[in-house]
N, C-alpha and C. Protein backbone atom coordinates (compact mmCIF):
# COMPACT_ATOMS: atom_id res chain seq x y z
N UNK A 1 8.29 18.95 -20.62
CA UNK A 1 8.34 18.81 -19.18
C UNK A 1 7.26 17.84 -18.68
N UNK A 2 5.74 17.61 -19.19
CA UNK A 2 4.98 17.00 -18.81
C UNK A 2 5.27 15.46 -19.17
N UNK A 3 5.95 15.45 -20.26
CA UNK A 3 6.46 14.21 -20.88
C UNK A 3 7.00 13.42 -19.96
N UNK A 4 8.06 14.46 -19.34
CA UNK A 4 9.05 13.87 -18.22
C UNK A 4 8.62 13.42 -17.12
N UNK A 5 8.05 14.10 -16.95
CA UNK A 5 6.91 13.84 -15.11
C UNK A 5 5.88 12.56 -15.70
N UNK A 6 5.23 12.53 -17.01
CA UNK A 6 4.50 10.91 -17.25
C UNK A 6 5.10 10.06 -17.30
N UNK A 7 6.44 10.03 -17.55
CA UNK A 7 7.42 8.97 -17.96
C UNK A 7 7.79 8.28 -16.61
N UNK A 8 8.15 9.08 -15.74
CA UNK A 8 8.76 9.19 -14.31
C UNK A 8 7.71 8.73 -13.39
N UNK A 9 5.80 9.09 -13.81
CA UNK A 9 5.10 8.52 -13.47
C UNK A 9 4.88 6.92 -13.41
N UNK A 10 4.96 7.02 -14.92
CA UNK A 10 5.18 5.01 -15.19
C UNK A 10 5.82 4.52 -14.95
N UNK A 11 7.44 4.65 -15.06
CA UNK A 11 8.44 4.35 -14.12
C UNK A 11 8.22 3.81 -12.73
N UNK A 12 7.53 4.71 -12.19
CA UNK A 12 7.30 4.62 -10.64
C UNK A 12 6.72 3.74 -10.51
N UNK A 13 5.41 3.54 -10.90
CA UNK A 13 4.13 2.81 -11.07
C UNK A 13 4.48 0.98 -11.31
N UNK A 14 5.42 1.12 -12.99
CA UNK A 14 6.18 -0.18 -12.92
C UNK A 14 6.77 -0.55 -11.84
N UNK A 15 7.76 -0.09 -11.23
CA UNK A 15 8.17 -0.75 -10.27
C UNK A 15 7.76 -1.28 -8.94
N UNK A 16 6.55 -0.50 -8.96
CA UNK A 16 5.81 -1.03 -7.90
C UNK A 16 5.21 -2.11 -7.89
N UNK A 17 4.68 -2.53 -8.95
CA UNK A 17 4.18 -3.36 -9.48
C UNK A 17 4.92 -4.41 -9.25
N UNK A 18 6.44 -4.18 -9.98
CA UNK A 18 7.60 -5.68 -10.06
C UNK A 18 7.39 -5.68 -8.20
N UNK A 19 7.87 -4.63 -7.83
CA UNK A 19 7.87 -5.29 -6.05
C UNK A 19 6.98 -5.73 -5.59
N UNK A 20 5.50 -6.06 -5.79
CA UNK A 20 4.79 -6.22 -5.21
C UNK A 20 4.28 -7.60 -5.89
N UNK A 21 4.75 -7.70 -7.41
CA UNK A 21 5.04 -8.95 -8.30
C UNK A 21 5.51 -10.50 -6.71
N UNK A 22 6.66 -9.80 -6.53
CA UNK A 22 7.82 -10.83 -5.15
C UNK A 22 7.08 -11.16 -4.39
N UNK A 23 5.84 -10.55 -3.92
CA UNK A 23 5.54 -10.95 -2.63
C UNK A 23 4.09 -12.29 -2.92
N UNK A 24 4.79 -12.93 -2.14
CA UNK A 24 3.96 -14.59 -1.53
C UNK A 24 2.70 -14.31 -1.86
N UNK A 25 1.72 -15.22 -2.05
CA UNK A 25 0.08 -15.33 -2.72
C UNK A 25 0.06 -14.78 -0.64
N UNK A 26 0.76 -15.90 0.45
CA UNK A 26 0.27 -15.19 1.78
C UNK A 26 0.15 -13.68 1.89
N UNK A 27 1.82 -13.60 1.67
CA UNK A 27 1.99 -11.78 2.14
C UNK A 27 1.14 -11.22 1.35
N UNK A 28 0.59 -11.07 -0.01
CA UNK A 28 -0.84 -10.24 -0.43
C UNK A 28 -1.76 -10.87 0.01
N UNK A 29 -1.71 -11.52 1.01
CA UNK A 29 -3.18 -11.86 1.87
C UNK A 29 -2.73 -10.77 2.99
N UNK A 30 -1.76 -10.78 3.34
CA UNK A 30 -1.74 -9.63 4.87
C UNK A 30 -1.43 -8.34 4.59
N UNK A 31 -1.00 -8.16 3.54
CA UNK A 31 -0.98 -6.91 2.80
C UNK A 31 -2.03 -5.75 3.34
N UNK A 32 -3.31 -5.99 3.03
CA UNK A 32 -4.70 -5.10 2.78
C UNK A 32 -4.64 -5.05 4.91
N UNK A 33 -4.47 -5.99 5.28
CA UNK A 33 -4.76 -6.29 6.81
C UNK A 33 -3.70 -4.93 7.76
N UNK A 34 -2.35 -5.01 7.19
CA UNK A 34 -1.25 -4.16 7.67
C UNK A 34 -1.45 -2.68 7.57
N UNK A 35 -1.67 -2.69 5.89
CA UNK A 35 -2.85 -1.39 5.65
C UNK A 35 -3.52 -0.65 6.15
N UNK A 36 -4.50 -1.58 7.16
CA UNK A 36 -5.75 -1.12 7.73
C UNK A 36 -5.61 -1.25 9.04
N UNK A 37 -4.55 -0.99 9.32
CA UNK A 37 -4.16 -0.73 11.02
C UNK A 37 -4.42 -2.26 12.08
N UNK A 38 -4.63 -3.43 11.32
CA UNK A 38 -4.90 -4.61 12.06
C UNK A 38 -3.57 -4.53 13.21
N UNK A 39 -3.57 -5.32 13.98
CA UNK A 39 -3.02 -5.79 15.03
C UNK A 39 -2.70 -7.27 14.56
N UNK A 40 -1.41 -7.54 14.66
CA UNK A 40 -0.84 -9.30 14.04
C UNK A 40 -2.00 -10.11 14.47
N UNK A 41 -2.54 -10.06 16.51
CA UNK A 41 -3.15 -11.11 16.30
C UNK A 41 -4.63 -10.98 15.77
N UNK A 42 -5.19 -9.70 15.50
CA UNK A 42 -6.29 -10.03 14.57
C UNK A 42 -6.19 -10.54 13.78
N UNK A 43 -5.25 -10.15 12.71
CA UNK A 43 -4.54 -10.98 11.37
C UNK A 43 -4.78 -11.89 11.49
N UNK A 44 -3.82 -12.37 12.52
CA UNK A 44 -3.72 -14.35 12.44
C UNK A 44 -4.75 -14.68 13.04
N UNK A 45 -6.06 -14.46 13.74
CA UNK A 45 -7.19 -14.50 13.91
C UNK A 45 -7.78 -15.14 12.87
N UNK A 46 -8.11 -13.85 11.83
CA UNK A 46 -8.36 -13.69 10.35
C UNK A 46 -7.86 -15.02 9.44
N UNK A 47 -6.54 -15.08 9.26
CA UNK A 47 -5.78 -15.93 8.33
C UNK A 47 -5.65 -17.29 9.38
N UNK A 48 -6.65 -17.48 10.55
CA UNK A 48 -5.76 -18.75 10.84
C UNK A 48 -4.80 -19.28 10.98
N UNK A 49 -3.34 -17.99 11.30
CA UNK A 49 -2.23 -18.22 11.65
C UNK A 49 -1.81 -17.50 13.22
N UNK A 50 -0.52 -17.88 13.40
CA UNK A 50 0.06 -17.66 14.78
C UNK A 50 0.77 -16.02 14.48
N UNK A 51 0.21 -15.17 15.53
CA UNK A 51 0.38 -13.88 15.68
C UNK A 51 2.27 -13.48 15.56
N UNK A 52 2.93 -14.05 15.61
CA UNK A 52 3.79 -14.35 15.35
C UNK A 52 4.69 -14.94 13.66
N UNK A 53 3.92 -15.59 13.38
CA UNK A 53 3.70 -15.96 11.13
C UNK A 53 3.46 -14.97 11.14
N UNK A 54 2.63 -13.68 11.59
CA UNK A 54 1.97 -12.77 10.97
C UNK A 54 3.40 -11.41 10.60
N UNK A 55 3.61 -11.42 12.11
CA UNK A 55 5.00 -10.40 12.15
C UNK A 55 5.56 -10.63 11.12
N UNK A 56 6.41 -11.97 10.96
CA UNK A 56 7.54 -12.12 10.11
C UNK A 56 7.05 -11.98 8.76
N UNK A 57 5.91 -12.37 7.94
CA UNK A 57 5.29 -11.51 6.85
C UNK A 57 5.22 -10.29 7.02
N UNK A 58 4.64 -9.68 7.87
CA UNK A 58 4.38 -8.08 7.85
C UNK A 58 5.84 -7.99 7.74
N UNK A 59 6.70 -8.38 8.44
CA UNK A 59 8.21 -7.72 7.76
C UNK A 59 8.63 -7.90 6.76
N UNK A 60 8.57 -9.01 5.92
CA UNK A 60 8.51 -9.62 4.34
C UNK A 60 8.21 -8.23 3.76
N UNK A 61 6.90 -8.03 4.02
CA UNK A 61 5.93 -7.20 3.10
C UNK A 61 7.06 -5.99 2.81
N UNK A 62 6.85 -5.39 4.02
CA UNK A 62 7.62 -4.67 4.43
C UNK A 62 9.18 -4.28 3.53
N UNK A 63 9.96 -5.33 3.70
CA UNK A 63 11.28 -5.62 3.17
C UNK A 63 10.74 -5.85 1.76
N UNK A 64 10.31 -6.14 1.12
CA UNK A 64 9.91 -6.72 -0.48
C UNK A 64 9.70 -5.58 -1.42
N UNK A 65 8.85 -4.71 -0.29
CA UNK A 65 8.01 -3.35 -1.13
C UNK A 65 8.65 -2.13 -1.11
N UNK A 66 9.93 -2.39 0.33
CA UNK A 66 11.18 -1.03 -0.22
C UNK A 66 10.41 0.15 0.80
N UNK A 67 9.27 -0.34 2.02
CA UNK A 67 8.51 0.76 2.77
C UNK A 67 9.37 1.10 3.50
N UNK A 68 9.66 2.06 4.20
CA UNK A 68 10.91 2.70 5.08
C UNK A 68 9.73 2.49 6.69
N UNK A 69 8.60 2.73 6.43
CA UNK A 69 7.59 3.32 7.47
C UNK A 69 5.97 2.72 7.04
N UNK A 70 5.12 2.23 7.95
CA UNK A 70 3.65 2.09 7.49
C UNK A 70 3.46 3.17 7.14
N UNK A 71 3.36 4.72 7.02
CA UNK A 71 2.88 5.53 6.28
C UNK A 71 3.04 4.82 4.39
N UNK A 72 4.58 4.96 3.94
CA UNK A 72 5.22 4.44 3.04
C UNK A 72 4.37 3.54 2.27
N UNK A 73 4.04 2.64 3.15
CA UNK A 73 3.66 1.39 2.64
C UNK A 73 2.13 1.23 2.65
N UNK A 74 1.37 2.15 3.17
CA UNK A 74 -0.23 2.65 3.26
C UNK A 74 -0.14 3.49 1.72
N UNK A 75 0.61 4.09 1.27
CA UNK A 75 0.64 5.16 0.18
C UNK A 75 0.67 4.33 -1.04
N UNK A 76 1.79 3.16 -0.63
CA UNK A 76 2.19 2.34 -2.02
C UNK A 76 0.60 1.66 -2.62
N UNK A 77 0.70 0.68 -1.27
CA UNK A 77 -1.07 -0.09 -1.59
C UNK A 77 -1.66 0.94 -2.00
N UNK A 78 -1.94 1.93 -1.86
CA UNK A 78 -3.25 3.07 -2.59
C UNK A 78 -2.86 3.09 -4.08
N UNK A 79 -1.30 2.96 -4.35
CA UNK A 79 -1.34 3.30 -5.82
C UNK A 79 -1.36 2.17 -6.32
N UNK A 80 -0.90 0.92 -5.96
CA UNK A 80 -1.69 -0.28 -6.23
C UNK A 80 -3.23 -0.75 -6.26
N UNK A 81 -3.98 0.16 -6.23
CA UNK A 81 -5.34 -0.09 -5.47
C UNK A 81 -5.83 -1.20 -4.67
N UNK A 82 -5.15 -1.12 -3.81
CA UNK A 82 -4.91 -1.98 -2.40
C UNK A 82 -6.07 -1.57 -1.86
N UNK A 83 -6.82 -1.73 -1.30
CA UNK A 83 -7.65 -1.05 -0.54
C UNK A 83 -8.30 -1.34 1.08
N UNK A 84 -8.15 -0.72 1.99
CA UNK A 84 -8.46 -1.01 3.42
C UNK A 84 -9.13 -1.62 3.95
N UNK A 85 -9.06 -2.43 4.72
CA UNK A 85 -10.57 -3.87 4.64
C UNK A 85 -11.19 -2.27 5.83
N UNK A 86 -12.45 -3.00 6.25
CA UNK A 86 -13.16 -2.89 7.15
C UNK A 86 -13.00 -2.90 8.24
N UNK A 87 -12.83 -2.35 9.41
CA UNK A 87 -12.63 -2.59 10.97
C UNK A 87 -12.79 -3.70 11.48
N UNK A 88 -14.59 -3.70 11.25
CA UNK A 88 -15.40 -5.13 11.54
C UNK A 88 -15.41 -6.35 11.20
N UNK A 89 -14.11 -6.89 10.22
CA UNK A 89 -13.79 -8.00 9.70
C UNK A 89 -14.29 -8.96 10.72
């Protein structure tokens, strides 16, 4: 039984990986930002893009990684060790 649940673990784990493989050198730049509760135009603040570029990545991300919900997609980055920038960026 434990076999099954490690197997099903790695499973999981791989595929997260391949989805997150797809996404743009950008979109894992806005990745950690979406994460951490930014607001697009802080983002594009941040990245030097139009608050607007930012959306249509955050939906990329979004669409690429299979998130239904930012909860979803806050959970995935954790098992990726994604990790939350700072407020104070």
């Amino acid at each position: 039984m434990r076999d099954r649940a490690a197997r099903e673990a790695r499973f999981q784990q791989s595929e997260l990986r391949k989805r997150y493989a797809k996404l743009t050198p950008r979109e894992r730049e806005v990745l950690p930002f979406v994460v951490s509760g930014f607001a697009n135009k802080n983002t594009a603040a941040e990245l030097g893009n139009s608050g607007f570029t930012i959306g249509i990545q955050r939906g990329q991300v979004m669409r690429k990684m299979g998130a239904q919900s930012l909860a979803e997609l806050i959970r995935m980055a954790d098992r990726l060790g994604i990790h939350a920038l700072d407020r104070n960026c």
